[in-house]
PDB file of N, CA and C in Angstrom:
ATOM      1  N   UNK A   1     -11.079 -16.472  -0.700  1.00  0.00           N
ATOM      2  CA  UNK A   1     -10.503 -15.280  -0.108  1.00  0.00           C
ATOM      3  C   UNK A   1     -10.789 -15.310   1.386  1.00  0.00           C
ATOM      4  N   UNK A   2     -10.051 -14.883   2.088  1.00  0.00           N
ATOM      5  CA  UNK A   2     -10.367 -14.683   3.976  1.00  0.00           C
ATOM      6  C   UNK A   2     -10.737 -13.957   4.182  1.00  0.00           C
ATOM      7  N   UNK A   3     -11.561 -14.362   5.140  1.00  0.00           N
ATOM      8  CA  UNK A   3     -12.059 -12.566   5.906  1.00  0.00           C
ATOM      9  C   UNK A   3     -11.310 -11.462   6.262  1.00  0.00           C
ATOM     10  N   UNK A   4      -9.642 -11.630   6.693  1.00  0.00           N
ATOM     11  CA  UNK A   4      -8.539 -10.862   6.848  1.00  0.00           C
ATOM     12  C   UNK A   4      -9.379  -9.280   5.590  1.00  0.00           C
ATOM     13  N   UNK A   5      -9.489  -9.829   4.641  1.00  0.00           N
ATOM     14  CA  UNK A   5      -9.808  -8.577   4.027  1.00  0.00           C
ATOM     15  C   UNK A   5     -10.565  -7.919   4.043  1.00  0.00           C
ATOM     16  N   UNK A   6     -11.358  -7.983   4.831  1.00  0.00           N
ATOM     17  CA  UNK A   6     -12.993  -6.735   5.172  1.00  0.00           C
ATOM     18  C   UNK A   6     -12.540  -6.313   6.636  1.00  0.00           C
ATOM     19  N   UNK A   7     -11.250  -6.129   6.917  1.00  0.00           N
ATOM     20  CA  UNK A   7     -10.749  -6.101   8.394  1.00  0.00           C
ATOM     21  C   UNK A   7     -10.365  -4.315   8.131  1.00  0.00           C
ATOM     22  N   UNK A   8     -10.556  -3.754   9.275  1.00  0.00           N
ATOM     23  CA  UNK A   8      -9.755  -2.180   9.076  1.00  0.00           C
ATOM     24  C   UNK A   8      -8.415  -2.686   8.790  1.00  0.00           C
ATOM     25  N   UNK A   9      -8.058  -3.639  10.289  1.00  0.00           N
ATOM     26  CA  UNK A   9      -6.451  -3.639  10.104  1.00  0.00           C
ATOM     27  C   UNK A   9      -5.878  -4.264   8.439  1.00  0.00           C
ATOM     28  N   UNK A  10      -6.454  -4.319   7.874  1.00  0.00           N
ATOM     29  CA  UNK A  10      -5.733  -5.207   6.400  1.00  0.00           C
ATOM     30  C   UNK A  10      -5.763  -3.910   5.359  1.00  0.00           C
ATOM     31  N   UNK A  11      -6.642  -3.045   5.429  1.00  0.00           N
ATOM     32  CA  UNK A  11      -6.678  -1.933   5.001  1.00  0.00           C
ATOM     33  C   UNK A  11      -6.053  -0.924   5.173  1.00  0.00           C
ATOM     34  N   UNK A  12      -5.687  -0.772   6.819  1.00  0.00           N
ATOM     35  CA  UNK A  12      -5.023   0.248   7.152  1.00  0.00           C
ATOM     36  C   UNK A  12      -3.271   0.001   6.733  1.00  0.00           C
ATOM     37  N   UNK A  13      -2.713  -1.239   6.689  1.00  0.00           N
ATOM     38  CA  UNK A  13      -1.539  -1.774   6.336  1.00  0.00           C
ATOM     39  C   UNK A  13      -2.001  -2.220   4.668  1.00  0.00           C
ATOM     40  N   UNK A  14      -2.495  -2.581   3.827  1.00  0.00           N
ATOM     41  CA  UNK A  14      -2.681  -1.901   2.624  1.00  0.00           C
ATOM     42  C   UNK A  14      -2.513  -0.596   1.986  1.00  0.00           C
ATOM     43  N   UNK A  15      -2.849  -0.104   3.087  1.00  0.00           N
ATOM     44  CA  UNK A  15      -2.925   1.793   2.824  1.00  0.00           C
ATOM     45  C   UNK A  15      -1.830   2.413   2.829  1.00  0.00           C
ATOM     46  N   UNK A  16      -0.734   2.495   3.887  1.00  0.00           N
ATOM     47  CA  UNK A  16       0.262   2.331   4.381  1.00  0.00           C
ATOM     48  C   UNK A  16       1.605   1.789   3.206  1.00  0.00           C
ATOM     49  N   UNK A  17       1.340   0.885   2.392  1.00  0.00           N
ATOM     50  CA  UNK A  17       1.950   0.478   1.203  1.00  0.00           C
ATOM     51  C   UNK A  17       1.872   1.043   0.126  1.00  0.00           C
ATOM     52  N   UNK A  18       0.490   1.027   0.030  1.00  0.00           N
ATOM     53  CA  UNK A  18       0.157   1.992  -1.286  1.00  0.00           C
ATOM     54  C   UNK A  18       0.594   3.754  -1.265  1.00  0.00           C
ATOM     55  N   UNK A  19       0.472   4.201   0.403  1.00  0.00           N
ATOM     56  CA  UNK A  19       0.776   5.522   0.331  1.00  0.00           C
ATOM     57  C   UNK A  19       3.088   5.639   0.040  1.00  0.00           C
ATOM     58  N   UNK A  20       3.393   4.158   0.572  1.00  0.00           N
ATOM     59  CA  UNK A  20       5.099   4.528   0.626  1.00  0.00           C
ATOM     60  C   UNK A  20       5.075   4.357  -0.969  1.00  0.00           C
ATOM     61  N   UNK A  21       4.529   3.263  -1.823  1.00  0.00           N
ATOM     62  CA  UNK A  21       4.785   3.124  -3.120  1.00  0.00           C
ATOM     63  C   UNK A  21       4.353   4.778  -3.861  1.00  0.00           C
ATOM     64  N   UNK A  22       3.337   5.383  -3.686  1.00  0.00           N
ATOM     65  CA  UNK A  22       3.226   6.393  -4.312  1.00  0.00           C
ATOM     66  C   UNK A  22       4.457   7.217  -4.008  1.00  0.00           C
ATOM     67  N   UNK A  23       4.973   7.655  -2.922  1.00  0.00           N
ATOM     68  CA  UNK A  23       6.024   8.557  -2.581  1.00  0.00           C
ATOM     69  C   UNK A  23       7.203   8.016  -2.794  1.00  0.00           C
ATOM     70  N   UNK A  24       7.138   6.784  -2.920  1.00  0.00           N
ATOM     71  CA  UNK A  24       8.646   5.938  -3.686  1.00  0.00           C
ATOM     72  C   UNK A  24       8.942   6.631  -5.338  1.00  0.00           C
ATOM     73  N   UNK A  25       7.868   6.071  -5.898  1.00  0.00           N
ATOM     74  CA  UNK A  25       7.413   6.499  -7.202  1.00  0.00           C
ATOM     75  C   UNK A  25       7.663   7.917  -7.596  1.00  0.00           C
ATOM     76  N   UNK A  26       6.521   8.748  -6.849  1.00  0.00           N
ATOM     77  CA  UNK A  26       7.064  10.044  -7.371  1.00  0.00           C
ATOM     78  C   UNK A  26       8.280  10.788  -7.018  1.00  0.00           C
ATOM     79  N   UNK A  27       9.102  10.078  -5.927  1.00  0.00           N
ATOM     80  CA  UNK A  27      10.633  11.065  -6.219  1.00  0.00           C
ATOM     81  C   UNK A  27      11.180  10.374  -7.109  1.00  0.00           C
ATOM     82  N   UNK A  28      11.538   9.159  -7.224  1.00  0.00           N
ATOM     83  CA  UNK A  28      12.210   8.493  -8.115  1.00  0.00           C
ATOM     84  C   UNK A  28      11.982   9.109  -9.408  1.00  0.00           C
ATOM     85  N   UNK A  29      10.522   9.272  -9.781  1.00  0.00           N
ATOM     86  CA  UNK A  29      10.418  10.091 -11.137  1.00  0.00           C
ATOM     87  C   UNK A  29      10.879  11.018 -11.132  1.00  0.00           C
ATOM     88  N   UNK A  30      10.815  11.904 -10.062  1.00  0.00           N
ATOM     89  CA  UNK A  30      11.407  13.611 -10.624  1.00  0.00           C
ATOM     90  C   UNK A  30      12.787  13.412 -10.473  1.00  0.00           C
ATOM     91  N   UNK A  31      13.658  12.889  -9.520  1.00  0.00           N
ATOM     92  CA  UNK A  31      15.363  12.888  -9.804  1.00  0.00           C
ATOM     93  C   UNK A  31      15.474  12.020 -11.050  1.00  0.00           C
ATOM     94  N   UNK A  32      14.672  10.973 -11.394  1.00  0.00           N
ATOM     95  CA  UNK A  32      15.418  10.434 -12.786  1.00  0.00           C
ATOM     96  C   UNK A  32      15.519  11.642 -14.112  1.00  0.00           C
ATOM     97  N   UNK A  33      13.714  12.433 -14.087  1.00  0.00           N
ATOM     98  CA  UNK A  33      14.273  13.770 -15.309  1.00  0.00           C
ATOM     99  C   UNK A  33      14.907  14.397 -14.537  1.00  0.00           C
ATOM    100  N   UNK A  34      15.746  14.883 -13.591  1.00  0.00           N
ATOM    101  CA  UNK A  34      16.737  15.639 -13.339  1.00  0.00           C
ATOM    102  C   UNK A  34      16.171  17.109 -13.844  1.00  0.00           C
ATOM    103  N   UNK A  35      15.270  17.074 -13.758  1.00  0.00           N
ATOM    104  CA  UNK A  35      14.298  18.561 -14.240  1.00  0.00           C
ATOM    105  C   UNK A  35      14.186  19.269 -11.968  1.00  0.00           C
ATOM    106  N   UNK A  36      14.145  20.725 -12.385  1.00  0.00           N
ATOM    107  CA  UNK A  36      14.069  21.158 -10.916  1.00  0.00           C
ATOM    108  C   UNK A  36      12.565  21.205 -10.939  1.00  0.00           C
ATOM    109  N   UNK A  37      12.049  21.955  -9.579  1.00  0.00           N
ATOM    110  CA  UNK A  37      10.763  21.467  -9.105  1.00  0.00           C
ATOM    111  C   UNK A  37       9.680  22.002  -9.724  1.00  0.00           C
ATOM    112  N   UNK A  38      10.243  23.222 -10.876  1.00  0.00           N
ATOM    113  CA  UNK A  38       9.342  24.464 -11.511  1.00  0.00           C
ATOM    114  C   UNK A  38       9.317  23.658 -12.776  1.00  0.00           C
ATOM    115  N   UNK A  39      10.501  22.980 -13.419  1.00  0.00           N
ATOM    116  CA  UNK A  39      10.250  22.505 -14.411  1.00  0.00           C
ATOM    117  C   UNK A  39       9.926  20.944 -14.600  1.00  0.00           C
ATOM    118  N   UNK A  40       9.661  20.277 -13.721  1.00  0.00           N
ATOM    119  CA  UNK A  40       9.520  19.008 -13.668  1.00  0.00           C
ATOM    120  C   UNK A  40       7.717  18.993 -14.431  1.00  0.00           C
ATOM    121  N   UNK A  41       7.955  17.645 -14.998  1.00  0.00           N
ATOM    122  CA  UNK A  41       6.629  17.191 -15.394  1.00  0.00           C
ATOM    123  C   UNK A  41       5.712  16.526 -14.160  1.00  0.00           C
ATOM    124  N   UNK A  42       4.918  17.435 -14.237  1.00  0.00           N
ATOM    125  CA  UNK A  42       4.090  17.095 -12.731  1.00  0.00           C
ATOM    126  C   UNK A  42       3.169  16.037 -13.039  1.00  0.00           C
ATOM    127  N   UNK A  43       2.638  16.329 -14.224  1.00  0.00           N
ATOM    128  CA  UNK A  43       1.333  15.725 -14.480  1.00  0.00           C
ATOM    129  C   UNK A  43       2.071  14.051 -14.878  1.00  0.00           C
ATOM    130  N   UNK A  44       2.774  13.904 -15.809  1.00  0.00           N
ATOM    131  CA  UNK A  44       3.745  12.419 -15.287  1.00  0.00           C
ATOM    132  C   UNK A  44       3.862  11.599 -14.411  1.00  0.00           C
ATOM    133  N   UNK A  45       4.491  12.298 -13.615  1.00  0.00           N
ATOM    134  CA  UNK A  45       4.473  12.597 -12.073  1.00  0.00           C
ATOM    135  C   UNK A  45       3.575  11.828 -11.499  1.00  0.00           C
ATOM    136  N   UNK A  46       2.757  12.244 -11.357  1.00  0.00           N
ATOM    137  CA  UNK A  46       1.469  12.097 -10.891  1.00  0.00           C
ATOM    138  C   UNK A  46       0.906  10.650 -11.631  1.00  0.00           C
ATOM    139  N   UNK A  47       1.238  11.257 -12.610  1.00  0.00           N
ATOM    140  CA  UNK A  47       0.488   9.339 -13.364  1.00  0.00           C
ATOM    141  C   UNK A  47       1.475   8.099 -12.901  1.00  0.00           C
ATOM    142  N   UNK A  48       2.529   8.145 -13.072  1.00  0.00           N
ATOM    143  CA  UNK A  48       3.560   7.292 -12.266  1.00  0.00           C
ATOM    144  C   UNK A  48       3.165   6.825 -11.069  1.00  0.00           C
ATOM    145  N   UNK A  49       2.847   7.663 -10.344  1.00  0.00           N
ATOM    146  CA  UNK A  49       2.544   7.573  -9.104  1.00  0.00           C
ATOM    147  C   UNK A  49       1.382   6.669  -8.641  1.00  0.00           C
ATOM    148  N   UNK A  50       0.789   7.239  -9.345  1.00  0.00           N
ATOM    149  CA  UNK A  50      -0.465   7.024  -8.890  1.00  0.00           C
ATOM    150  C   UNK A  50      -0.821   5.447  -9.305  1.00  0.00           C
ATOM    151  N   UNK A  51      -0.225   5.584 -10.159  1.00  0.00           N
ATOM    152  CA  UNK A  51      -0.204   3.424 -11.008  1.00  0.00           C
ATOM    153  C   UNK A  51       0.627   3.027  -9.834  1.00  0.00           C
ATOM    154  N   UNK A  52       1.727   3.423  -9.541  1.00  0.00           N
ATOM    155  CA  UNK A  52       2.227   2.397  -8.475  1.00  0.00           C
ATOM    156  C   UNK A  52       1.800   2.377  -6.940  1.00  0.00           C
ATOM    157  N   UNK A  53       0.848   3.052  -6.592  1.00  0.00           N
ATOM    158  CA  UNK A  53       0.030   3.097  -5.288  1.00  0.00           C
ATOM    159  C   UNK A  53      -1.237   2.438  -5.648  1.00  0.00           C
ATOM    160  N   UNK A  54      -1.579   2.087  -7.007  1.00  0.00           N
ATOM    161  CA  UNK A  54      -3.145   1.402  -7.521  1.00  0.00           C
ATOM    162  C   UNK A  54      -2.816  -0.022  -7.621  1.00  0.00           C
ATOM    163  N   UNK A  55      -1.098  -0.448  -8.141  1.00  0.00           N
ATOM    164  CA  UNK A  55      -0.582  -1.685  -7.945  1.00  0.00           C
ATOM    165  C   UNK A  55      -0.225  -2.420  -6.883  1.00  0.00           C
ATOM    166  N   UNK A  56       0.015  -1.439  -6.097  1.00  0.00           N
ATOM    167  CA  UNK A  56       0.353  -1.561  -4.771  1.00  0.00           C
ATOM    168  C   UNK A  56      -0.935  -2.436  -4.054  1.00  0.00           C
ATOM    169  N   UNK A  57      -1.796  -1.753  -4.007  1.00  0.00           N
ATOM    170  CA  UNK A  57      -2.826  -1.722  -3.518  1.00  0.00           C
ATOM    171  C   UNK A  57      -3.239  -3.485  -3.936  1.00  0.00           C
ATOM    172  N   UNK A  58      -3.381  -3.293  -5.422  1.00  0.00           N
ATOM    173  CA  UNK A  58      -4.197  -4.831  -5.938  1.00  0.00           C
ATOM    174  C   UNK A  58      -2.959  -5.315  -5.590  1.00  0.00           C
ATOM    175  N   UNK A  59      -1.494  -5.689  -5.109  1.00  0.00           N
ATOM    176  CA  UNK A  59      -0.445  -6.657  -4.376  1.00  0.00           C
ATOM    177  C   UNK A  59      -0.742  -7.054  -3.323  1.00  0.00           C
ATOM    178  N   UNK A  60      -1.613  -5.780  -2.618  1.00  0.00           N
ATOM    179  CA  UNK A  60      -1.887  -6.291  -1.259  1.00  0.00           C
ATOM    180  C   UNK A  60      -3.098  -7.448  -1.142  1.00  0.00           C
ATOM    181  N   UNK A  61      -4.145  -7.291  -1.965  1.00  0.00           N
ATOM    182  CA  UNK A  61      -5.173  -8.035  -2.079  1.00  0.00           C
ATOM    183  C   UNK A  61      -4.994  -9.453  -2.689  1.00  0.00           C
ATOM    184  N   UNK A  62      -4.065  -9.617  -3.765  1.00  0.00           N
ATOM    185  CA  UNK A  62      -3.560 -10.406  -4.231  1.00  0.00           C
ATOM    186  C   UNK A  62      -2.787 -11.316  -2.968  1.00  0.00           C
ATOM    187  N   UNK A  63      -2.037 -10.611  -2.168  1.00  0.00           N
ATOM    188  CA  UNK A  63      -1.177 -11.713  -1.353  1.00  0.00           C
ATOM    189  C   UNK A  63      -2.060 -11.809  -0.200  1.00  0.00           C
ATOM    190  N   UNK A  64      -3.242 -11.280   0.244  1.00  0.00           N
ATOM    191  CA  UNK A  64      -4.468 -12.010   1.165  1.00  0.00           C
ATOM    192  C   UNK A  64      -4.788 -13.078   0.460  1.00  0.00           C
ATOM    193  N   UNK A  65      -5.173 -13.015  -1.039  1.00  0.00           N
ATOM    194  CA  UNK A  65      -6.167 -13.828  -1.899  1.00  0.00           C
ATOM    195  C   UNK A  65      -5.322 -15.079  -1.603  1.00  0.00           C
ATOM    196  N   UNK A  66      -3.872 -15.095  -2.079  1.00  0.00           N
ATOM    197  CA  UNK A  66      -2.959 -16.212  -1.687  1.00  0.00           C
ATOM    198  C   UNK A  66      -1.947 -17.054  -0.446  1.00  0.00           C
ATOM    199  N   UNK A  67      -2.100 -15.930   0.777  1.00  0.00           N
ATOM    200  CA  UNK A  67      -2.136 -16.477   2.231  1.00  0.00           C
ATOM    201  C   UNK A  67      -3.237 -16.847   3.216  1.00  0.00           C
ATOM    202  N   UNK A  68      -4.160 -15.694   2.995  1.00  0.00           N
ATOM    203  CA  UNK A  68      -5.091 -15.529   3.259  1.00  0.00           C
ATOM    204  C   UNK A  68      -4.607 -15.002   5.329  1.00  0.00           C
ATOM    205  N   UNK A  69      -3.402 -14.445   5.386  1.00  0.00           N
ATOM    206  CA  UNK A  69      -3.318 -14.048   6.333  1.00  0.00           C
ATOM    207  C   UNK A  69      -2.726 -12.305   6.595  1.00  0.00           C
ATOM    208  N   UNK A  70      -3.108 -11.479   5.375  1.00  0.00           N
ATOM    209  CA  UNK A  70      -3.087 -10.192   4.959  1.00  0.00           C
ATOM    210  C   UNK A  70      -1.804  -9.905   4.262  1.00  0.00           C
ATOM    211  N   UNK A  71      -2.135  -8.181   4.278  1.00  0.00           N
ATOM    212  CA  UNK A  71      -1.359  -8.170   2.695  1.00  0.00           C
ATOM    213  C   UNK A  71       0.044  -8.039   2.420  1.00  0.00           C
ATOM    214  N   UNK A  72       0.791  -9.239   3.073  1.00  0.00           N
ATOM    215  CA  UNK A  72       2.062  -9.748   2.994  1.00  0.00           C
ATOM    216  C   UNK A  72       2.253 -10.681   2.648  1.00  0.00           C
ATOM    217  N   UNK A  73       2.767 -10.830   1.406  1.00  0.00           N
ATOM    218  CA  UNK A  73       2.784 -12.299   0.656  1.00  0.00           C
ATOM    219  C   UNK A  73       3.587 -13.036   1.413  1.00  0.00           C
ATOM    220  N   UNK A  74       5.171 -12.693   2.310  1.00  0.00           N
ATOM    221  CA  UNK A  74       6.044 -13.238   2.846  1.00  0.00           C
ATOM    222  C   UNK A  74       5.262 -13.504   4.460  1.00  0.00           C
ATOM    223  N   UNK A  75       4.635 -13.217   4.975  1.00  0.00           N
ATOM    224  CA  UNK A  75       3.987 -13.426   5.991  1.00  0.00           C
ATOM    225  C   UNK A  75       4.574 -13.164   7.171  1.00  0.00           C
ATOM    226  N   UNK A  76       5.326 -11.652   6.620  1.00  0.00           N
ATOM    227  CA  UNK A  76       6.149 -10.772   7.551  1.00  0.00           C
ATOM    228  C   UNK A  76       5.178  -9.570   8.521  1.00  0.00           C
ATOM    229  N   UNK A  77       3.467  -9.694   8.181  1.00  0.00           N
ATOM    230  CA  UNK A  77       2.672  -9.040   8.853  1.00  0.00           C
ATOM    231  C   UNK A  77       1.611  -9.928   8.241  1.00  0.00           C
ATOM    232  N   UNK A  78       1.124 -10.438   9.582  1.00  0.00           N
ATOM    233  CA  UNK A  78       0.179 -11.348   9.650  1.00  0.00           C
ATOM    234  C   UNK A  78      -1.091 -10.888  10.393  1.00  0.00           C
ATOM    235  N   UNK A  79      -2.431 -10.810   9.817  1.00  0.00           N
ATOM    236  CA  UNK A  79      -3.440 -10.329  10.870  1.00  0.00           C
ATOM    237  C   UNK A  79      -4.550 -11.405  11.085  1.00  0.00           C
ATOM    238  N   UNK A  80      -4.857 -11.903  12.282  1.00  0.00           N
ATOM    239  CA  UNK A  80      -5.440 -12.958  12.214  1.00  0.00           C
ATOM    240  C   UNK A  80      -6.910 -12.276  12.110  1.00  0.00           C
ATOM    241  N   UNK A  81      -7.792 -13.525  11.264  1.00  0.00           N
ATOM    242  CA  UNK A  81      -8.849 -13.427  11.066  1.00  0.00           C
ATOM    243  C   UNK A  81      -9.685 -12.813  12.097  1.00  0.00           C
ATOM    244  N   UNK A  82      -9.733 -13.424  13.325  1.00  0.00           N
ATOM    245  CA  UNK A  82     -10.292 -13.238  14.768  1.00  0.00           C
ATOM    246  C   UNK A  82     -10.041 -11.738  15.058  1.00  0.00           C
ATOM    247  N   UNK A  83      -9.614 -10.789  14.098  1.00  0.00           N
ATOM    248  CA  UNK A  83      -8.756  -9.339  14.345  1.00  0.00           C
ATOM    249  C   UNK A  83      -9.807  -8.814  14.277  1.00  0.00           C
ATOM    250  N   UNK A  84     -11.123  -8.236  13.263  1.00  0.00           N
ATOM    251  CA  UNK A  84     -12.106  -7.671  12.996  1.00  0.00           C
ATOM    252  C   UNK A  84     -11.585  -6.262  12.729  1.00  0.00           C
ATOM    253  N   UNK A  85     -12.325  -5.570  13.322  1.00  0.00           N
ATOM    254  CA  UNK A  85     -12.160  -3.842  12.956  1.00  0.00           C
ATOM    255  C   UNK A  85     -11.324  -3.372  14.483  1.00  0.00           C
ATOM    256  N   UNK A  86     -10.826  -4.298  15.409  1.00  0.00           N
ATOM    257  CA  UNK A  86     -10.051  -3.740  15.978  1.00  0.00           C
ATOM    258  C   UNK A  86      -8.223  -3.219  15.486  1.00  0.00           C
ATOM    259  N   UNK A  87      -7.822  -2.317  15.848  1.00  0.00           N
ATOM    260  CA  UNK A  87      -6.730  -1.842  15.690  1.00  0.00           C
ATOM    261  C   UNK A  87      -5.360  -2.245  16.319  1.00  0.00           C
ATOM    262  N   UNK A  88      -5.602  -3.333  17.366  1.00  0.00           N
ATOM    263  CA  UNK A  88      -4.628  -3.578  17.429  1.00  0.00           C
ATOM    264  C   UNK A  88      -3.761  -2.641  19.104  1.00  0.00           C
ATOM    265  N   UNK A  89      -4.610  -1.655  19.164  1.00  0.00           N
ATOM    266  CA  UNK A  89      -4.156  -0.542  20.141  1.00  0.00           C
ATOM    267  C   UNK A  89      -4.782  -0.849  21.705  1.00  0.00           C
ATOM    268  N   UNK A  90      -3.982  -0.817  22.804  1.00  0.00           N
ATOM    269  CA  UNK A  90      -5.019  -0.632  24.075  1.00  0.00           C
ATOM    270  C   UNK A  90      -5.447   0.132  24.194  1.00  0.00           C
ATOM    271  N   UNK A  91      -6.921  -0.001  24.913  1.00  0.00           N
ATOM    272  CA  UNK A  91      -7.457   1.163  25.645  1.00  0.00           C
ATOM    273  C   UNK A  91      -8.015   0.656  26.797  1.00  0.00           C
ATOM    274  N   UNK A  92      -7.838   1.262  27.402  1.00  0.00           N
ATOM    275  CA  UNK A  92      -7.787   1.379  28.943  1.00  0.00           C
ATOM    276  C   UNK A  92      -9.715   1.717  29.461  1.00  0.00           C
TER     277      UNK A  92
END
């Protein structure tokens, strides 16, 4: 495994995935029951969700484990090792 993964930045773009997969997930669930927002199964909902932001998550670790250049298997976001806990941001 690379160090890429004890990095903020691999986490923070891990995070970032896992948070769009959860919100992918849970609308997709409530327009598929076609239930409105009072009667929708929340608690479903919620379990749906929440598996595909926990899968998400082990995808991201999985495609470090197998590039070893973070958690983009296609190597469409790449964080080099040499990155550490910086962000990536200037400061002046």
């Amino acid at each position: 495994m690379s160090n890429t993964i004890w990095t903020k930045r691999f986490w923070s773009a891990a995070a970032e995935r896992a948070v769009k997969a959860t919100a992918w997930a849970a609308s997709s669930s409530l327009l598929a029951s076609g239930a409105g927002l009072i009667d929708a199964d929340w608690i479903g909902c919620a379990s749906v969700a929440g598996m595909a932001g926990v899968l998400s998550l082990l995808g991201s670790v999985a495609s470090d484990a197998a590039t070893g250049d973070g958690p983009s298997i296609t190597k469409a976001e790449v964080i080099p090792p040499s990155a550490g806990d910086d962000d990536g941001r200037h400061r002046p």
